[in-house]
Protein backbone atom coordinates (compact mmCIF):
# COMPACT_ATOMS: atom_id res chain seq x y z
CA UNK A 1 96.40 96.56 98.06
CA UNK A 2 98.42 95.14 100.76
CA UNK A 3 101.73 95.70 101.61
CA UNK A 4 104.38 94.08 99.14
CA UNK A 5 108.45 93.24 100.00
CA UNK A 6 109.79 96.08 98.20
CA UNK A 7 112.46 93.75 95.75
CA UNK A 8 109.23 92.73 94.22
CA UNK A 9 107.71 94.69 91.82
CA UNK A 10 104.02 95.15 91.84
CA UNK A 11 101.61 95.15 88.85
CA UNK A 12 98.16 97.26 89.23
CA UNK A 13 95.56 96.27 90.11
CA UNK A 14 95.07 93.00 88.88
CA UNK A 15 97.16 89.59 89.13
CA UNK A 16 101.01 89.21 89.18
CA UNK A 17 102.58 87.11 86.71
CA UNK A 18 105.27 84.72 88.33
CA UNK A 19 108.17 86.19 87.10
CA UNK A 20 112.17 86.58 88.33
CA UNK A 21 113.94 90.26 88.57
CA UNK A 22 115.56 89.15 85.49
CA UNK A 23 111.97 88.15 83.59
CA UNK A 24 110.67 92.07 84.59
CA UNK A 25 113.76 93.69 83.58
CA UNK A 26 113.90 91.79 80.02
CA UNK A 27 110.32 92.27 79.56
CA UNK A 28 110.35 96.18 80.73
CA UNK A 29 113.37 96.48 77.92
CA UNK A 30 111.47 94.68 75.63
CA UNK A 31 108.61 96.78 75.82
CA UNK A 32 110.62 99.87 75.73
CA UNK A 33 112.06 98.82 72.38
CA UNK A 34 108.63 98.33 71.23
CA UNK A 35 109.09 94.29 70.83
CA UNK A 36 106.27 92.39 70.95
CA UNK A 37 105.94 90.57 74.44
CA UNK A 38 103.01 88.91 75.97
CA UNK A 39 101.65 92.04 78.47
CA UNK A 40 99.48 91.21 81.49
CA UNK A 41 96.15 92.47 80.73
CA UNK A 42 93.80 93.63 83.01
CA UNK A 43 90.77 91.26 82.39
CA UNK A 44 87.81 93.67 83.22
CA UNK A 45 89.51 96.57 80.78
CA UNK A 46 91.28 94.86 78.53
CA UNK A 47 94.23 97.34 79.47
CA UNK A 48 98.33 96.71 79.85
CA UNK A 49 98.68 96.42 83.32
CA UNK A 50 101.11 98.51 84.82
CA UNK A 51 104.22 97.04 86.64
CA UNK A 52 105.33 99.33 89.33
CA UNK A 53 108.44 99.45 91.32
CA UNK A 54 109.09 101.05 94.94
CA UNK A 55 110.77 104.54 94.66
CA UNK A 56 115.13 104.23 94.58
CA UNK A 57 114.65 100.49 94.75
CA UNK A 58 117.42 98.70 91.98
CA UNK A 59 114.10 97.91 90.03
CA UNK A 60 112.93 100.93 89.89
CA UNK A 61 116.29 102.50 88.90
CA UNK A 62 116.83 100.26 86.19
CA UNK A 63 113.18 101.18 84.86
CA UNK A 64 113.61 104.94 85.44
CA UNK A 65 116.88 104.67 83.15
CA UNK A 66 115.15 102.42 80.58
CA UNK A 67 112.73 105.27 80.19
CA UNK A 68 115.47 107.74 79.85
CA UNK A 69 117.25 106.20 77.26
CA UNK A 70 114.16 105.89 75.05
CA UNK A 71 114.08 109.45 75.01
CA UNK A 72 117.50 110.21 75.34
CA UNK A 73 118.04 111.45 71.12
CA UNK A 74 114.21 113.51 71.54
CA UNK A 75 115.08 116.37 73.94
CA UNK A 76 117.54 119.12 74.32
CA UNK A 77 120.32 118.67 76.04
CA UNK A 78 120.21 119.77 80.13
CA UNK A 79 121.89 123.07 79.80
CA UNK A 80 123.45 122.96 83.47
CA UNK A 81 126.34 120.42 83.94
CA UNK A 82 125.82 119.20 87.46
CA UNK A 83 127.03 116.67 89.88
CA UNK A 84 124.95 116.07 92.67
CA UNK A 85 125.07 113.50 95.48
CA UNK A 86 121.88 112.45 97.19
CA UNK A 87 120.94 111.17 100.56
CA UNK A 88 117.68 109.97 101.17
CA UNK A 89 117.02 108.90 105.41
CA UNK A 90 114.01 106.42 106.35
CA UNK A 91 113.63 104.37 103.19
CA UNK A 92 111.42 101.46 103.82
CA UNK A 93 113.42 98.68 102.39
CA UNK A 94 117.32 97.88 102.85
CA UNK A 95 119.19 99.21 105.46
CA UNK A 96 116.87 103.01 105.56
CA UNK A 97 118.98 104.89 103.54
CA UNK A 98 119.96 104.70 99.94
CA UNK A 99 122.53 106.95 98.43
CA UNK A 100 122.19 108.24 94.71
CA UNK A 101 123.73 110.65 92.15
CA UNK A 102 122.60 112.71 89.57
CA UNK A 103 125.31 114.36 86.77
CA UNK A 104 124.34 116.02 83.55
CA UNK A 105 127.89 117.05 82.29
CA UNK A 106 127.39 115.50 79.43
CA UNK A 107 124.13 116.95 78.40
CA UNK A 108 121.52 114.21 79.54
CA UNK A 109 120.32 113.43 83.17
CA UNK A 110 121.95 110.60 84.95
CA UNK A 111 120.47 109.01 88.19
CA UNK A 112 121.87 106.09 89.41
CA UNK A 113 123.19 104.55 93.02
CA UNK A 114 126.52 105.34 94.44
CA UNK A 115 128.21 108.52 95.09
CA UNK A 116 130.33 110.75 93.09
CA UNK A 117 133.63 112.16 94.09
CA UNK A 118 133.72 115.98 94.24
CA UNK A 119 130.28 116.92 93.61
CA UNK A 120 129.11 120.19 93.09
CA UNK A 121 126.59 119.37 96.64
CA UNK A 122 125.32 116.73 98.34
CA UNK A 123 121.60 116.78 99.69
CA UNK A 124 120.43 114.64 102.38
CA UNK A 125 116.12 114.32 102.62
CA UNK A 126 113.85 111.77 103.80
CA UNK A 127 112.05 109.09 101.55
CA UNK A 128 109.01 111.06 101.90
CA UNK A 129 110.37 114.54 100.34
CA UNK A 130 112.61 112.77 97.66
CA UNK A 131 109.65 111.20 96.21
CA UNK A 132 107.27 114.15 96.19
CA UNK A 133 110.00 115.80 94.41
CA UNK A 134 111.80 113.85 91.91
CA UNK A 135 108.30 111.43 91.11
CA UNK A 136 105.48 113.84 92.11
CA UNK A 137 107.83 116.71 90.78
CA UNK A 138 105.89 118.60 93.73
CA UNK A 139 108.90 121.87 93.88
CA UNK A 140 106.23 123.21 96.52
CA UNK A 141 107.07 120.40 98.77
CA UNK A 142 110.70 120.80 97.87
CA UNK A 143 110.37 124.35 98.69
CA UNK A 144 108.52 123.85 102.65
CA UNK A 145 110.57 121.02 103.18
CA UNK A 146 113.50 123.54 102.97
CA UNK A 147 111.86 125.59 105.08
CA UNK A 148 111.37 123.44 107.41
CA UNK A 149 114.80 121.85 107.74
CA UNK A 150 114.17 118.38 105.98
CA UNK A 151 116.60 118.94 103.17
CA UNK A 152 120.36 120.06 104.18
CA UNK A 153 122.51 120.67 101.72
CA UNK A 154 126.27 120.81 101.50
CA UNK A 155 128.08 122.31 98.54
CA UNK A 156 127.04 124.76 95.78
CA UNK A 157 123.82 125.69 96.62
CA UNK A 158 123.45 128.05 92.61
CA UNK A 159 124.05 124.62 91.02
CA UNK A 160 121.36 122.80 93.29
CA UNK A 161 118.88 125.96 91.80
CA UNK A 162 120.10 125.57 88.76
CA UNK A 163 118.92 121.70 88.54
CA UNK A 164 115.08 123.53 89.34
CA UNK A 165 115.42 125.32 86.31
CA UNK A 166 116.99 122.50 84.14
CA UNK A 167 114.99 120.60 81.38
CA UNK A 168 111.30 121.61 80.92
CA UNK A 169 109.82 120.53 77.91
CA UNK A 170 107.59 118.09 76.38
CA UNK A 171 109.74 115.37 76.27
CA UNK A 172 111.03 115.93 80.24
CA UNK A 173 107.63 116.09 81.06
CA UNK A 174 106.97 112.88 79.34
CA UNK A 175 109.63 110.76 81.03
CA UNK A 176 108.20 112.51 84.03
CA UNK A 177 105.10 110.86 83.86
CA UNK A 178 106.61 107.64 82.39
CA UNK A 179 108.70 107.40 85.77
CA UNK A 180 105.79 108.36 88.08
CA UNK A 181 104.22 105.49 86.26
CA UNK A 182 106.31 103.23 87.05
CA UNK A 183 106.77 103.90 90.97
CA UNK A 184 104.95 102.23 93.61
């Protein structure tokens, strides 16, 4: 498949329907809630087609949260309250670097854009590590990108070890796979 202007989600592998920001995001949170929407099908399979969105984009944020909050009352809560700022270097869309945030003090994972003040650290990757880790959930790659000086981190490094040992059970792994569904 060609290359695509990253505001625009894709759908794989068949046709996109000719739909607005606004269309994808009501129809992704209509799905979510189980309404019944019309779904692009793929016509040789008869399968939903999946609509994918490029990794840290505001589309694929907004998904990654949808898919959160369906799950949000199924799983324990994250037993490490942490606030974590996140730099990610050579995105492919924007101005190359987007800046995000994760906090669980109040039990469930939050990702979003924007910065927190005081956070526990701050860690600064490329596009290319962030999304082997947080989509692939690839802790390998994590781990030699360490190594190799791709990932600098400022702050509390015990929390940042903590987050590696944070939620792992059925339901994380299912949002897991929902998000890496979703991302293009």
């Amino acid at each position: 498949m060609g290359s695509v202007a990253p505001e625009r989600a894709r759908i794989a592998p068949a046709a996109r329907p000719q739909l607005g920001c606004a269309g994808r995001l009501r129809r992704a949170r209509a799905t979510l809630r189980g309404d019944s929407v019309p779904v692009p099908v793929d016509r040789t399979s008869q399968e939903p087609l999946t609509v994918t969105h490029p990794f840290l984009s505001d589309e694929w944020m907004a998904a990654a949260k949808l898919i959160r909050d369906k799950h949000a009352a199924e799983g324990a809560p994250f037993p490490v309250a942490l606030r974590i700022n996140q730099v990610v270097t050579d995105v492919p869309f924007g101005d190359g670097e987007v800046r995000t945030y994760i906090e669980t003090t109040d039990g469930r994972l939050v990702m979003d854009h924007g910065e927190l003040d005081n956070p526990d650290a701050t860690v600064t990757t490329d596009y290319a590590t962030a999304r082997a880790m947080f989509v692939e959930q690839d802790q390998a790659a994590g781990m030699q990108a360490f190594m190799a000086g791709k990932i600098k981190v400022q702050g509390d490094m015990t929390k940042l070890m903590a987050m590696g040992a944070g939620q792992n059970d059925e339901v994380a792994r299912t949002i897991a796979a929902e998000i890496k569904a979703i991302t293009s």
